[in-house]
Protein backbone atom coordinates (compact mmCIF):
# COMPACT_ATOMS: atom_id res chain seq x y z
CA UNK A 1 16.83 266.05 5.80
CA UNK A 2 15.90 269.57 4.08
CA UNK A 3 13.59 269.30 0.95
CA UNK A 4 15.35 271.54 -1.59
CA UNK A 5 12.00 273.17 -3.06
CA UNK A 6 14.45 275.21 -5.50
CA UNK A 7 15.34 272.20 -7.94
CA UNK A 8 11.54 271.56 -8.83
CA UNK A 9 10.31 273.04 -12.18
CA UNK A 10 7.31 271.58 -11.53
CA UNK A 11 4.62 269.64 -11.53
CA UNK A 12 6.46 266.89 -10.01
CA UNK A 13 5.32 264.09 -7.68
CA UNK A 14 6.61 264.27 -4.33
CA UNK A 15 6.88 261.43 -2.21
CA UNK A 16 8.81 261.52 1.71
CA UNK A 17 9.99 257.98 2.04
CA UNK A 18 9.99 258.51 6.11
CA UNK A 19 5.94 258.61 5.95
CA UNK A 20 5.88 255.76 3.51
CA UNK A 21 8.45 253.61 5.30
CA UNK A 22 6.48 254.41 8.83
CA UNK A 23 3.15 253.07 6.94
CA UNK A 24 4.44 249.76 5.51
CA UNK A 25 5.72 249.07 8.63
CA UNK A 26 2.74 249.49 11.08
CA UNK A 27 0.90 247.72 8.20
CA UNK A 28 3.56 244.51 8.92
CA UNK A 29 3.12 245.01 12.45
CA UNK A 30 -1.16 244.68 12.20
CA UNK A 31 -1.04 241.35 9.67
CA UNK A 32 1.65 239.94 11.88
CA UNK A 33 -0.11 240.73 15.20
CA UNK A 34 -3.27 239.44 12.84
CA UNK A 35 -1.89 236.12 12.16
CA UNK A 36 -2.57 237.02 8.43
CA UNK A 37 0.12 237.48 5.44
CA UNK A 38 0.75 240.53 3.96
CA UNK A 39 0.42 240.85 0.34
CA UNK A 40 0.58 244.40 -0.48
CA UNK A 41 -0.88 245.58 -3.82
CA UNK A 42 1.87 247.29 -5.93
CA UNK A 43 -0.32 249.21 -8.63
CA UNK A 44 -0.54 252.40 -5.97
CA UNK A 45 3.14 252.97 -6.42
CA UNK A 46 4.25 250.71 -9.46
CA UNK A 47 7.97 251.37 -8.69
CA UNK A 48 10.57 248.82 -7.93
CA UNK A 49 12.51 251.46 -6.41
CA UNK A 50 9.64 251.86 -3.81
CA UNK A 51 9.05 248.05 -4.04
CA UNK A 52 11.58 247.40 -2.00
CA UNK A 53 11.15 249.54 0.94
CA UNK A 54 8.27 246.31 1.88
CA UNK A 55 11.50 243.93 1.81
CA UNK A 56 13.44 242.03 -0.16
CA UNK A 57 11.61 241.27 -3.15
CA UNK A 58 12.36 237.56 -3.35
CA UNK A 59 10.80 237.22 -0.40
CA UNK A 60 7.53 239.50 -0.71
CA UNK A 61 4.36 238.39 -1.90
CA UNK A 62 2.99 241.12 -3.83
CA UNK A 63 -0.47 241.74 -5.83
CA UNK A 64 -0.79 243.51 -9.77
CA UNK A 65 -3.39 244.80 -11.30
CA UNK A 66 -2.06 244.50 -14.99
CA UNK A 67 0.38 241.67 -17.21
CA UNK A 68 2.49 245.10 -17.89
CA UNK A 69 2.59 245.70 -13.96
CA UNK A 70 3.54 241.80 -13.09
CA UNK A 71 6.22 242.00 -15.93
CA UNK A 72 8.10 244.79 -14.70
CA UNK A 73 8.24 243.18 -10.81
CA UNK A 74 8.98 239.74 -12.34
CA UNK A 75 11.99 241.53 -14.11
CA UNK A 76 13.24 243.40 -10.89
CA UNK A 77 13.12 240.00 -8.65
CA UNK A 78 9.95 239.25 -7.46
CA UNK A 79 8.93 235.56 -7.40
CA UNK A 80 5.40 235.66 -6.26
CA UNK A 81 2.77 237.74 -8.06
CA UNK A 82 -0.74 237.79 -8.02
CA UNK A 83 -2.52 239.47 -10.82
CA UNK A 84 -5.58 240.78 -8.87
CA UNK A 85 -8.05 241.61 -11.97
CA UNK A 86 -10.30 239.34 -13.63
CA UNK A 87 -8.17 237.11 -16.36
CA UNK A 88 -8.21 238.29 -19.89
CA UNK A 89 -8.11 235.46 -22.15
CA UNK A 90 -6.00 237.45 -24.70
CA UNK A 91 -3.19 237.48 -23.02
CA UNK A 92 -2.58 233.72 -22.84
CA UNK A 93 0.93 234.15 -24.03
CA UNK A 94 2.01 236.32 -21.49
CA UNK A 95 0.03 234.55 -18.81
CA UNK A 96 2.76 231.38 -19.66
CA UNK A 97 5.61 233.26 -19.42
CA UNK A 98 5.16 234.71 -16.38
CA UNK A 99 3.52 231.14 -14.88
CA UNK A 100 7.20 229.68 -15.74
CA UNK A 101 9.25 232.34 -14.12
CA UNK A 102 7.17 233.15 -10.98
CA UNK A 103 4.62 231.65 -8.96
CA UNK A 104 1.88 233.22 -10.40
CA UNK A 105 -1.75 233.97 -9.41
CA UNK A 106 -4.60 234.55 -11.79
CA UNK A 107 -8.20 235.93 -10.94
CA UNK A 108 -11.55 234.46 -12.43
CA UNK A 109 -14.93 235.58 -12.01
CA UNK A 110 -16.73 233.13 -14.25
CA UNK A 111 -16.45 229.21 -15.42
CA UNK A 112 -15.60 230.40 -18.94
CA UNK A 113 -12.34 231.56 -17.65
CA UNK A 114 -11.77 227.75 -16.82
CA UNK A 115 -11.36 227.53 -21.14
CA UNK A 116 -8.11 229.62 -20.96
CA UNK A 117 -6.81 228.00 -17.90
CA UNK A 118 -6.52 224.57 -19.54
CA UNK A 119 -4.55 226.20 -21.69
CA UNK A 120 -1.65 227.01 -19.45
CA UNK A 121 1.23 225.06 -19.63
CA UNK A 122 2.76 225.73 -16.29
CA UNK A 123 0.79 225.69 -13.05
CA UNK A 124 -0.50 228.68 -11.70
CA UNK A 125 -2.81 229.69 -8.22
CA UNK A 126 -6.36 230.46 -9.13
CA UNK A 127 -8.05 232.95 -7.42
CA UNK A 128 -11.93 232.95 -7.60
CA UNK A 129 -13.28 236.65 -6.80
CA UNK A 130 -15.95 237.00 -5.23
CA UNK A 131 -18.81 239.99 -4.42
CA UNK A 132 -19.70 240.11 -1.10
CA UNK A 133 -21.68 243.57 -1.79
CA UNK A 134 -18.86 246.00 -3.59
CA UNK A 135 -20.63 245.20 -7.10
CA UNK A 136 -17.43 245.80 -9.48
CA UNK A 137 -16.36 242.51 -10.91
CA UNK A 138 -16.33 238.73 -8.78
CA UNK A 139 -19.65 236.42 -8.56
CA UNK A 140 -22.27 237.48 -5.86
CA UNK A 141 -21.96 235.88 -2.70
CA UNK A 142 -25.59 234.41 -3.38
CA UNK A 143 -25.00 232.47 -6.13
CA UNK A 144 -23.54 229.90 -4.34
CA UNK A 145 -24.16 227.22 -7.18
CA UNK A 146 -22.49 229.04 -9.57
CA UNK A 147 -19.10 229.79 -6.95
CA UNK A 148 -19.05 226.09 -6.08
CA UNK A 149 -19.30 224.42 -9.45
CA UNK A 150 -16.16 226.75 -10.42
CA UNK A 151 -14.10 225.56 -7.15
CA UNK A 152 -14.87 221.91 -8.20
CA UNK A 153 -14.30 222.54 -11.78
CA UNK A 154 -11.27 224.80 -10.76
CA UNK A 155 -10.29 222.33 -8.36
CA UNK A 156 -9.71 218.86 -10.49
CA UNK A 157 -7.60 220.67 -13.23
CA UNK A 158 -3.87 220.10 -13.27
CA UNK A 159 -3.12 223.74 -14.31
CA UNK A 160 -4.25 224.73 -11.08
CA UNK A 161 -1.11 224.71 -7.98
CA UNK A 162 -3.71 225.97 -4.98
CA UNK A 163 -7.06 227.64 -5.23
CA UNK A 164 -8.14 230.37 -3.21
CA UNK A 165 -10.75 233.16 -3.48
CA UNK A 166 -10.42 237.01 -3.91
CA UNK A 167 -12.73 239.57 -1.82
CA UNK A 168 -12.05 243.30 -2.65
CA UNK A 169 -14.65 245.54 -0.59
CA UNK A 170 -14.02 248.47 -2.23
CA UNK A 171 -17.65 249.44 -1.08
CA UNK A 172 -15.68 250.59 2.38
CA UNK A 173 -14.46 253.63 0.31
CA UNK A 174 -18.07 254.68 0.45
CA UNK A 175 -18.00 254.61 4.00
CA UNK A 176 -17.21 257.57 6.83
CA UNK A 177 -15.25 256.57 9.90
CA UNK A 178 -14.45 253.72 12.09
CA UNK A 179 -18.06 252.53 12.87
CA UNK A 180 -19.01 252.60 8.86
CA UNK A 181 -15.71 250.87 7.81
CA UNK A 182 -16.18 247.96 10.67
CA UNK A 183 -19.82 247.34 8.87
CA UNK A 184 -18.38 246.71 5.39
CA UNK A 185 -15.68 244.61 7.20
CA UNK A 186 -17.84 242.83 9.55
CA UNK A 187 -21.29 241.97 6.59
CA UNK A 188 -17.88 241.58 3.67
CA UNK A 189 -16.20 238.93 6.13
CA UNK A 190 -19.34 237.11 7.15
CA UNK A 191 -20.66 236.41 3.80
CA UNK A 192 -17.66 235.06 2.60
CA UNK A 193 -16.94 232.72 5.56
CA UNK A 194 -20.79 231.38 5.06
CA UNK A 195 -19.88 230.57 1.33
CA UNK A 196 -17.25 228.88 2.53
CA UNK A 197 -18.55 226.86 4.70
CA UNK A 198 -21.26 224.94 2.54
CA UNK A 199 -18.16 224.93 0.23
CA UNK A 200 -18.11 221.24 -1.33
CA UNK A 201 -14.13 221.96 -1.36
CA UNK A 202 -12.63 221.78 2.02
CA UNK A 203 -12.55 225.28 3.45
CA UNK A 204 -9.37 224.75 5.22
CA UNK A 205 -7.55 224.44 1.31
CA UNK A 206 -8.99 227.29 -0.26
CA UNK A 207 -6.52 230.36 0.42
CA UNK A 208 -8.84 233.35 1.39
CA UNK A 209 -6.89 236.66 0.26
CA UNK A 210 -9.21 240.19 0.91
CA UNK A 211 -8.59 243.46 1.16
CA UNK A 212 -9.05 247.11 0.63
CA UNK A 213 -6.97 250.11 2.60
CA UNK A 214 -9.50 251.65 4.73
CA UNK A 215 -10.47 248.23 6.24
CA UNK A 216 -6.89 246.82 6.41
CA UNK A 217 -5.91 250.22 8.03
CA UNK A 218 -8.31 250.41 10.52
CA UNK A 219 -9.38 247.01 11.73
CA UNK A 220 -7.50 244.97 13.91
CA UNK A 221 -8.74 241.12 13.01
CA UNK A 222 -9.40 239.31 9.76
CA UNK A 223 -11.19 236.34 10.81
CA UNK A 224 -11.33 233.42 8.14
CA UNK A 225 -8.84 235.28 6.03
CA UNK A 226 -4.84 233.94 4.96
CA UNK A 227 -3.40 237.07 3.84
CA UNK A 228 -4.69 240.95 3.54
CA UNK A 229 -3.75 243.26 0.37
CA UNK A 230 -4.30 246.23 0.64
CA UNK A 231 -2.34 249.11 -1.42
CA UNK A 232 -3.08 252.62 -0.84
CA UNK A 233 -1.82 252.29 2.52
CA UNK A 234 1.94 253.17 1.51
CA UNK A 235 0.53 256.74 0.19
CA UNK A 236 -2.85 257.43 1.52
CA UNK A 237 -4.32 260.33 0.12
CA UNK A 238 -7.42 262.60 0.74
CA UNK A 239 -10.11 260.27 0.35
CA UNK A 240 -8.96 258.27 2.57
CA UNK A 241 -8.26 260.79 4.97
CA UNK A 242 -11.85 261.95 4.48
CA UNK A 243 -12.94 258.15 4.94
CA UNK A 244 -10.72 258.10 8.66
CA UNK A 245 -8.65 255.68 7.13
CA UNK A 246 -5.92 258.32 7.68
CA UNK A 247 -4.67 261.57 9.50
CA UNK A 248 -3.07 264.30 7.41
CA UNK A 249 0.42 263.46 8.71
CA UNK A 250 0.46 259.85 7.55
CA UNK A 251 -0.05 260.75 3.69
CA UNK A 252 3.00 260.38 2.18
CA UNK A 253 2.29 261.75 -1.45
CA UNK A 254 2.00 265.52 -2.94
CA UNK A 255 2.36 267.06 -6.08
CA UNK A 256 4.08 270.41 -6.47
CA UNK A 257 2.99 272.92 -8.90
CA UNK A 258 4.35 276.06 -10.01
CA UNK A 259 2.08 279.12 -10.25
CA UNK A 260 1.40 279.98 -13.58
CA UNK A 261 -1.19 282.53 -13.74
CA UNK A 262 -3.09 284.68 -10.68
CA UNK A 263 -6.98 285.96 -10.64
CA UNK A 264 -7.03 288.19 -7.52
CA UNK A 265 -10.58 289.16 -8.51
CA UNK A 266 -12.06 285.41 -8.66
CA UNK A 267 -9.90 284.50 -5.82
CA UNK A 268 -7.68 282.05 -7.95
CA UNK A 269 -4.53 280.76 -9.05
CA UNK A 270 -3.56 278.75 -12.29
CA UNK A 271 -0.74 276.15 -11.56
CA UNK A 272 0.88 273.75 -14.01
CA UNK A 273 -0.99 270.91 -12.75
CA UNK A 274 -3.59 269.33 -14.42
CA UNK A 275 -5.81 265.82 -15.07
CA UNK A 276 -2.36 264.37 -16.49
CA UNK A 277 -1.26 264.85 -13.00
CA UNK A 278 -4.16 264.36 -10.47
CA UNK A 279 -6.86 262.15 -12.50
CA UNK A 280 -10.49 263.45 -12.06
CA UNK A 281 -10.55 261.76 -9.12
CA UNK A 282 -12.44 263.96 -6.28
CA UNK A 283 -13.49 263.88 -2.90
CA UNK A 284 -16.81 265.93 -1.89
CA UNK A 285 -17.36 269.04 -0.22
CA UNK A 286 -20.39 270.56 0.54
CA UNK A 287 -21.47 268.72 -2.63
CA UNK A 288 -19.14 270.18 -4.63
CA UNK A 289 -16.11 268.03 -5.76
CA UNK A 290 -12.61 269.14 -4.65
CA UNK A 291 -9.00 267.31 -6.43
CA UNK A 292 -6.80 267.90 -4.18
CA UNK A 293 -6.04 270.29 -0.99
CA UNK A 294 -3.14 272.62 -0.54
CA UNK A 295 -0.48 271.77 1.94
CA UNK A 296 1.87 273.99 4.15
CA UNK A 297 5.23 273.90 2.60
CA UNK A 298 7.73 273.29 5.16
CA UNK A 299 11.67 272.92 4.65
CA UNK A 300 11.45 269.09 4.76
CA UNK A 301 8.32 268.47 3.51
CA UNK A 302 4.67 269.78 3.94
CA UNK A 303 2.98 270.24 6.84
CA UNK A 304 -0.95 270.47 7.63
CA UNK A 305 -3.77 271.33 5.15
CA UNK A 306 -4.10 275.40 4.23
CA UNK A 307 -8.08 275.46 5.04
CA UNK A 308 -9.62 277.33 1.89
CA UNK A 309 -7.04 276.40 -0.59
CA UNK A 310 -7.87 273.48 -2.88
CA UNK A 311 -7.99 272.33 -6.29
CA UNK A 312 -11.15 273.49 -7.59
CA UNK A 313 -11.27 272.07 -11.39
CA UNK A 314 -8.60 271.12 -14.19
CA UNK A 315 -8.49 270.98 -17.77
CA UNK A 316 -5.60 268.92 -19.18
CA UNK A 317 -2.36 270.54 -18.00
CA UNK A 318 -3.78 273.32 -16.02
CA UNK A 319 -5.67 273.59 -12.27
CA UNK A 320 -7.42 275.79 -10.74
CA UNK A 321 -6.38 276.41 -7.45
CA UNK A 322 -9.47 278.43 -4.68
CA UNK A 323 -6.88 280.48 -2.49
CA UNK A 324 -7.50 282.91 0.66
CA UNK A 325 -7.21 286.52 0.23
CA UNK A 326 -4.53 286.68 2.56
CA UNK A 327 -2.44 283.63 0.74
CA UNK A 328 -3.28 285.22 -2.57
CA UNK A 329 -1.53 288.34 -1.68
CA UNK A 330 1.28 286.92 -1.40
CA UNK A 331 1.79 284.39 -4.32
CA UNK A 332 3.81 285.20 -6.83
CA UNK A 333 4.33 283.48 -10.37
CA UNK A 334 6.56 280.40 -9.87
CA UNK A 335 5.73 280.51 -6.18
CA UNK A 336 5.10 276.38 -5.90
CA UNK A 337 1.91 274.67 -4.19
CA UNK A 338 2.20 271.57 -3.18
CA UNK A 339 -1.07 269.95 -3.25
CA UNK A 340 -2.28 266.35 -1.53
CA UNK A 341 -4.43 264.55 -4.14
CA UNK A 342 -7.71 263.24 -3.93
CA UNK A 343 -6.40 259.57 -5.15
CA UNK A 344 -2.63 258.66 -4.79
CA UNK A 345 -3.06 255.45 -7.41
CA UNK A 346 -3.44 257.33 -10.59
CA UNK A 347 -1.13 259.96 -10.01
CA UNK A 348 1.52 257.19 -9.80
CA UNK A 349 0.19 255.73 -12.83
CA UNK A 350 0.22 258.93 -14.53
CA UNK A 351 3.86 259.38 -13.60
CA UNK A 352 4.89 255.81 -14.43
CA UNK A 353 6.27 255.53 -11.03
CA UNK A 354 8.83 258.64 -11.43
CA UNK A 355 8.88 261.01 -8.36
CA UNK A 356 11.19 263.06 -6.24
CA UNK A 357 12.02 261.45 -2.71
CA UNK A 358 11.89 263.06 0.40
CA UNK A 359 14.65 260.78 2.65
């Protein structure tokens, strides 16, 4: 179907449904052929609308990174939600609401978490997350005596439905092709599995959920592991086409922006099109850090990347966009660019979800 480039005022996000329907589905295709589940994390696109491309929502396990996030999906049908950051004690209240609507999951990274947990008056799945080397939130894989006095703890309380542990190795976005994703996989995996099996908790009835879209696109196996969630996938973007998670033609999200100013002599436009829109999120080039690179605009879509055209900097609403001569002399004011950003999560975030669909 023809994208009608005419209707955009701009900046809006631009999603085409065909990419992001052709990722979920080799994504089922790998967990099945995996003999893992598929829990797909739903903060990258945080839109019900989307949501349901994965399947029918009563029947899709899905992962949150927010009580606002696993409210809206609990109010648009899903039954099965696992809020994938550490529990915030706080939010008790809402944390018993959701445990008697849905089968809820909650995340812990410490025995003190245990305190608010007693507290819940409807059973929940407890998810104990664990660092095998990323070093954001979870307990280190070393301290073993510390993990396994939680899963007994954790294991005993009536609260608690099934316990399982939580491995994000978000160190794999630090990583450059196949061989250096397979390492993060291959050291992330193998720690875990030994923790688990000194585990004075049967291994075989702790659920073991991981996952993280460069190694969940590119590997094949997930040995020792129940169920994979990974998010980005739906989207990618241009870090993870710079990791070789991804080729240009499987990234599924752009943002158009209308021209708005042109500097022939610094070899520059302005667009409407700022941090509000991409985040400061960057990927490096030549040590410099880039936001997002200029696409080919074709008449259902984009196409490849324009080399020399990129989003150099931003201040709020505007960007500043490094263009060739030759493109240059040809842009006109209102002219749109529709740029690939450097991270697809916080643009949806920034847009609460809203975009314009490429079918």
């Amino acid at each position: 179907m023809k994208m009608n480039w005419d209707t955009i005022a701009g900046p809006e996000v631009v999603v085409d449904s065909r990419k992001a329907k052709r990722n979920i589905t080799r994504m089922q295709d790998k967990a099945r052929s995996a003999g893992v589940d598929l829990r797909p994390h739903f903060k990258t696109h945080q839109s019900p609308i989307i949501g349901k491309w994965f399947g029918p929502a009563e029947q899709t396990p899905i992962a949150v990174s927010s009580v606002p996030m696993a409210r809206l999906f609990a109010d648009a049908g899903w039954r099965d939600i696992l809020i994938a950051i550490p529990l915030n004690p706080r939010q008790l209240p809402a944390y018993n609401r959701m445990a008697r609507e849905v089968t809820l999951g909650l995340t812990i990274e410490h025995i003190d978490a245990l305190k608010t947990v007693q507290r819940l008056m409807h059973p929940v799945d407890l998810y104990v997350e664990i660092d095998a080397g990323y070093g954001r939130t979870g307990i280190s894989w070393r301290e073993s005596r510390r993990i396994y006095e939680l899963f007994e703890a954790a294991h005993k309380m009536p609260q608690v439905r099934h316990l399982g542990v939580l491995l994000h190795a978000g160190n794999s976005y630090n990583t450059r092709g196949d061989h250096g994703i397979a390492q993060v996989h291959e050291e992330s995996l193998t720690r875990l599995h030994q923790l688990l099996q000194e585990s004075p908790i049967p291994a075989e009835s702790i659920r073991v959920s991981v996952g993280d879209t460069p190694t969940c696109s590119r590997m094949e196996s997930f040995p020792g592991a129940n169920e994979i969630r990974p998010g980005n996938y739906v989207f990618f973007d241009w870090q993870q086409q710079r990791i070789g998670a991804c080729d240009w033609s499987d990234i599924a999200l752009a943002i158009a922006c209308p021209v708005i100013a042109r500097y022939p002599e610094r070899g520059e436009v302005v667009v409407h099109g700022g941090a509000v829109h991409f985040s400061k999120d960057y990927v490096l080039i030549d040590g410099k850090p880039q936001y997002g690179q200029v696409m080919r605009i074709t008449s259902d879509g984009w196409g490849g990347p324009i080399q020399g055209a990129y989003l150099q900097s931003m201040s709020q609403e505007h960007g500043k966009v490094k263009v060739p001569d030759t493109m240059l002399a040809e842009l006109k004011l209102g002219d749109l660019l529709v740029i690939v950003p450097a991270h697809s999560c916080l643009v949806m975030d920034a847009s609460k979800g809203e975009c314009v669909l490429i079918r």
